[in-house]
N, C-alpha and C. Protein backbone atom coordinates (compact mmCIF):
# COMPACT_ATOMS: atom_id res chain seq x y z
N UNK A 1 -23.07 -62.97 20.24
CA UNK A 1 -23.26 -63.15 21.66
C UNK A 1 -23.11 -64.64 21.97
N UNK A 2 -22.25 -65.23 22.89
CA UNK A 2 -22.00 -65.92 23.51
C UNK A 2 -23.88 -67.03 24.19
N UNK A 3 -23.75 -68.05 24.46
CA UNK A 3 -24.60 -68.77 25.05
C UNK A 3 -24.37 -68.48 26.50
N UNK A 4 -23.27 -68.35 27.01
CA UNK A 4 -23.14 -68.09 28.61
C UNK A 4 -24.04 -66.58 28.38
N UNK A 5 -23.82 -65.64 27.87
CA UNK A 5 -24.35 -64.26 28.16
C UNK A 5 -25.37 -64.49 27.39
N UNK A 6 -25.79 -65.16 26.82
CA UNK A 6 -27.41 -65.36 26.47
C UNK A 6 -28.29 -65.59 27.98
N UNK A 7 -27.64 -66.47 28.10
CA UNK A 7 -28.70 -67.37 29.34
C UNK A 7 -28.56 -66.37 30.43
N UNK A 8 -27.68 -65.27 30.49
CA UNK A 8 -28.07 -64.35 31.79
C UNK A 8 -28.23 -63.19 31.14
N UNK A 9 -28.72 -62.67 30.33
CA UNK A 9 -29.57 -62.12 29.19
C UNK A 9 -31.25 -62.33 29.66
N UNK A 10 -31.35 -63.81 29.36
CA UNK A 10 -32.59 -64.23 29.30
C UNK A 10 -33.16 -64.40 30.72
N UNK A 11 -32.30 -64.73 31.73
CA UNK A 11 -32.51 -65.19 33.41
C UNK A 11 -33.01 -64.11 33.69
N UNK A 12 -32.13 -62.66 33.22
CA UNK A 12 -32.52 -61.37 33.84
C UNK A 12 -34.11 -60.88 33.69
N UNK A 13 -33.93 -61.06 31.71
CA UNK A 13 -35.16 -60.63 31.18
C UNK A 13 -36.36 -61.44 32.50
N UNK A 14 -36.53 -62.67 32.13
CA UNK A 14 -37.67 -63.54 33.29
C UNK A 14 -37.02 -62.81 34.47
N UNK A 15 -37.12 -62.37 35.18
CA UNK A 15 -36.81 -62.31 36.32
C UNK A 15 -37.78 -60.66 36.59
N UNK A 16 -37.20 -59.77 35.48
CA UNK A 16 -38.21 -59.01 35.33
C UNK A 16 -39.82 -58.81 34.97
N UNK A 17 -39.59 -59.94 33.62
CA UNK A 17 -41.07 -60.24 33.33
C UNK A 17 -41.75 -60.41 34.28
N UNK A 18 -41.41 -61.81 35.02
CA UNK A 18 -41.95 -62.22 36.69
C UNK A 18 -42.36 -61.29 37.15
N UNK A 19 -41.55 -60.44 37.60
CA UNK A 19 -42.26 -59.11 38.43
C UNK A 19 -43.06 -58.15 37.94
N UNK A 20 -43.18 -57.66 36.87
CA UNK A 20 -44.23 -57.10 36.49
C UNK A 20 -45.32 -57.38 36.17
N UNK A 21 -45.17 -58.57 36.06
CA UNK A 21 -46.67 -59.42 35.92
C UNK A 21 -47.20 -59.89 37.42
N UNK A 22 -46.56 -60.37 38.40
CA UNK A 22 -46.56 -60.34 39.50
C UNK A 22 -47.00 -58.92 39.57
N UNK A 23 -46.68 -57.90 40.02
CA UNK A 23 -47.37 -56.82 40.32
C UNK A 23 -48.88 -56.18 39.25
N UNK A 24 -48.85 -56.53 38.12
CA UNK A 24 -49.69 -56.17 37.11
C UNK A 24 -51.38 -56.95 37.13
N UNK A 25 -50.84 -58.09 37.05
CA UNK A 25 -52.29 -59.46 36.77
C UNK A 25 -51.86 -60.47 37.67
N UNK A 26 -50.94 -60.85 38.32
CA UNK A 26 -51.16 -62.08 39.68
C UNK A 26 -50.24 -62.07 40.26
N UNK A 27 -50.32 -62.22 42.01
CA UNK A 27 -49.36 -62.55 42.49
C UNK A 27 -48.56 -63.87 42.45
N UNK A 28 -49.11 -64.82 41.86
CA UNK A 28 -48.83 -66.16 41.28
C UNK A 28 -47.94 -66.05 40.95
N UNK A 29 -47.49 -65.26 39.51
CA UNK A 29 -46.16 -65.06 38.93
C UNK A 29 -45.08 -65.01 39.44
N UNK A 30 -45.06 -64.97 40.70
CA UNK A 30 -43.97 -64.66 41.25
C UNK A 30 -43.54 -66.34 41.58
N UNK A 31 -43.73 -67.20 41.04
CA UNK A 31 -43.57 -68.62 40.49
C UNK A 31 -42.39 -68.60 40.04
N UNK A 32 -42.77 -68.07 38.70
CA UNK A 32 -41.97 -68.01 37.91
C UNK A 32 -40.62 -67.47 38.04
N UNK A 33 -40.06 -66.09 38.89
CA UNK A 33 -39.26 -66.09 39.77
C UNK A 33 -38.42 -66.78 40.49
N UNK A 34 -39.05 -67.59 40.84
CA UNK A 34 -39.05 -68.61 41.57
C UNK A 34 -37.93 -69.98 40.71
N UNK A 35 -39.15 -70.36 39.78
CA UNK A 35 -38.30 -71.05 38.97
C UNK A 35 -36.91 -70.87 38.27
N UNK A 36 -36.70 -69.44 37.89
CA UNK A 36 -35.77 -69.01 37.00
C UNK A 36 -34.56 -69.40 38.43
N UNK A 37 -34.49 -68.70 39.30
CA UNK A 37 -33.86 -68.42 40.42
C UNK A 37 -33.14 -69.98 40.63
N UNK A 38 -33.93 -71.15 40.97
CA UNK A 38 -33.71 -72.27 41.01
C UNK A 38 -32.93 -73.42 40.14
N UNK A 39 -33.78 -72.53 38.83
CA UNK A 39 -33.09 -72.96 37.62
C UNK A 39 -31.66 -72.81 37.40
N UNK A 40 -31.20 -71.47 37.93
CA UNK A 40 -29.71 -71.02 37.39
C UNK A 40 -28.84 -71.97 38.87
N UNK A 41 -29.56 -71.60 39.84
CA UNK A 41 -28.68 -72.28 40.87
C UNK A 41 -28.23 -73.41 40.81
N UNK A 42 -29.15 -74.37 40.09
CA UNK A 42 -28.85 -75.81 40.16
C UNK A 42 -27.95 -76.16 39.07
N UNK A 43 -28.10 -74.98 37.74
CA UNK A 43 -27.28 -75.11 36.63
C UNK A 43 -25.63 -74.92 37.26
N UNK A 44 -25.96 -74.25 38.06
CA UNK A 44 -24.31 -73.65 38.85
C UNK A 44 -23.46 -74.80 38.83
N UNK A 45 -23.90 -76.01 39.86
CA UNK A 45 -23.42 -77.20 40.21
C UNK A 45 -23.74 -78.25 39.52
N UNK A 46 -24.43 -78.61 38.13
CA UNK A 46 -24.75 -79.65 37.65
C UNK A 46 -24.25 -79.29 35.79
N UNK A 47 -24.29 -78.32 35.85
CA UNK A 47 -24.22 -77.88 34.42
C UNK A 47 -24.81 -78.12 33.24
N UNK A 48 -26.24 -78.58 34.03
CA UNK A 48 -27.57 -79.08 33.28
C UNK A 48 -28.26 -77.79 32.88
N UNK A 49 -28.43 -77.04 32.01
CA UNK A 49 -29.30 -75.75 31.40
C UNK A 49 -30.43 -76.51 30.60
N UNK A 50 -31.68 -76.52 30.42
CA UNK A 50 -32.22 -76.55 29.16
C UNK A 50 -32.31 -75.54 28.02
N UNK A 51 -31.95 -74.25 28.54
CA UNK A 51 -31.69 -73.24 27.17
C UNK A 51 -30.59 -72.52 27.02
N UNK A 52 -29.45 -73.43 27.58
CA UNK A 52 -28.16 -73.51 27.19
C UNK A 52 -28.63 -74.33 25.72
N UNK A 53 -29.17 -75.56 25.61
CA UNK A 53 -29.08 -76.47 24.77
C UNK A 53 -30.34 -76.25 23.53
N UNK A 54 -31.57 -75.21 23.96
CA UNK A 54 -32.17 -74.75 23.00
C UNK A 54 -31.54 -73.56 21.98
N UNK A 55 -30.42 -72.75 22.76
CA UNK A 55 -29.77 -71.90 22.29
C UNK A 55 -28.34 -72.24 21.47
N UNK A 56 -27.96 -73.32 22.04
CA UNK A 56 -26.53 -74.13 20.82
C UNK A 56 -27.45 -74.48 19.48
N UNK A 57 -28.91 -75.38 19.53
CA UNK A 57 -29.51 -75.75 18.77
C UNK A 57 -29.45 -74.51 17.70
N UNK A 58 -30.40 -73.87 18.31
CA UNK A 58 -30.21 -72.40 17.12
C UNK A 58 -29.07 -71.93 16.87
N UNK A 59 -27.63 -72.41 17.10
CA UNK A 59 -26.36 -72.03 16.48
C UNK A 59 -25.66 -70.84 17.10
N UNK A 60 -26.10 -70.78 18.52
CA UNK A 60 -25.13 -69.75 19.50
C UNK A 60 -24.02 -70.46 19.43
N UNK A 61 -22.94 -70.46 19.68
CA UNK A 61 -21.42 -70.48 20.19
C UNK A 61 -21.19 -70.00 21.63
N UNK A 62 -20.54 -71.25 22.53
CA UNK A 62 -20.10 -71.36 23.57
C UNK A 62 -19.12 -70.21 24.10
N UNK A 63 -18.45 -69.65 24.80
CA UNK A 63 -17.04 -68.64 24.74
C UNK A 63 -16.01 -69.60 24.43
N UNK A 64 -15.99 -71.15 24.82
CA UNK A 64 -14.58 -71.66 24.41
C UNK A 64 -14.83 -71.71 22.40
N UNK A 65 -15.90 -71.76 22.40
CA UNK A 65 -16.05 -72.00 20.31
C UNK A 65 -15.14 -70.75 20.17
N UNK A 66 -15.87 -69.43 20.41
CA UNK A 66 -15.68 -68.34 20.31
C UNK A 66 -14.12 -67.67 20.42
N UNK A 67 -13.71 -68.21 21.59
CA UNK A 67 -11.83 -68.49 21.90
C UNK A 67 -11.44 -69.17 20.63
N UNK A 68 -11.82 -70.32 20.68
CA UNK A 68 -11.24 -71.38 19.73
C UNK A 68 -10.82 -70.61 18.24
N UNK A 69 -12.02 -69.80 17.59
CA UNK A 69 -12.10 -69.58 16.49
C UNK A 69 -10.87 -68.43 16.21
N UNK A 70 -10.75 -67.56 17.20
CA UNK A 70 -9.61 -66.07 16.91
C UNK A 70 -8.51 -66.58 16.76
């Protein structure tokens, strides 16, 4: 799996977590929502991720690596 389809893998997963915890134990959580949401948007136009770069660390491959290699 790719790092691009990691990180909307993982956006989705939080996005759900958020809400069920939001509905479960606090409406607070819905923070977190919040954050993820913000997070990807700003990644859109800056191409700043922080777990784009926790996920290369652990040895994901980009799609251009992934191109590169076939």
């Amino acid at each position: 799996m790719s790092v691009e389809r990691s990180i909307m893998a993982f956006a989705g997963f939080m996005v759900l977590l958020s809400l069920v915890l939001t509905a479960i134990v606090s409406h607070h959580f819905i923070w977190l929502t919040v954050f993820v949401g913000a997070n990807l948007f700003q990644s859109a136009f800056t191409g700043f991720c922080p777990a784009a770069m926790v996920m290369k660390k652990l040895g994901l491959k980009t799609e251009a690596m992934i191109a590169t290699e076939k």
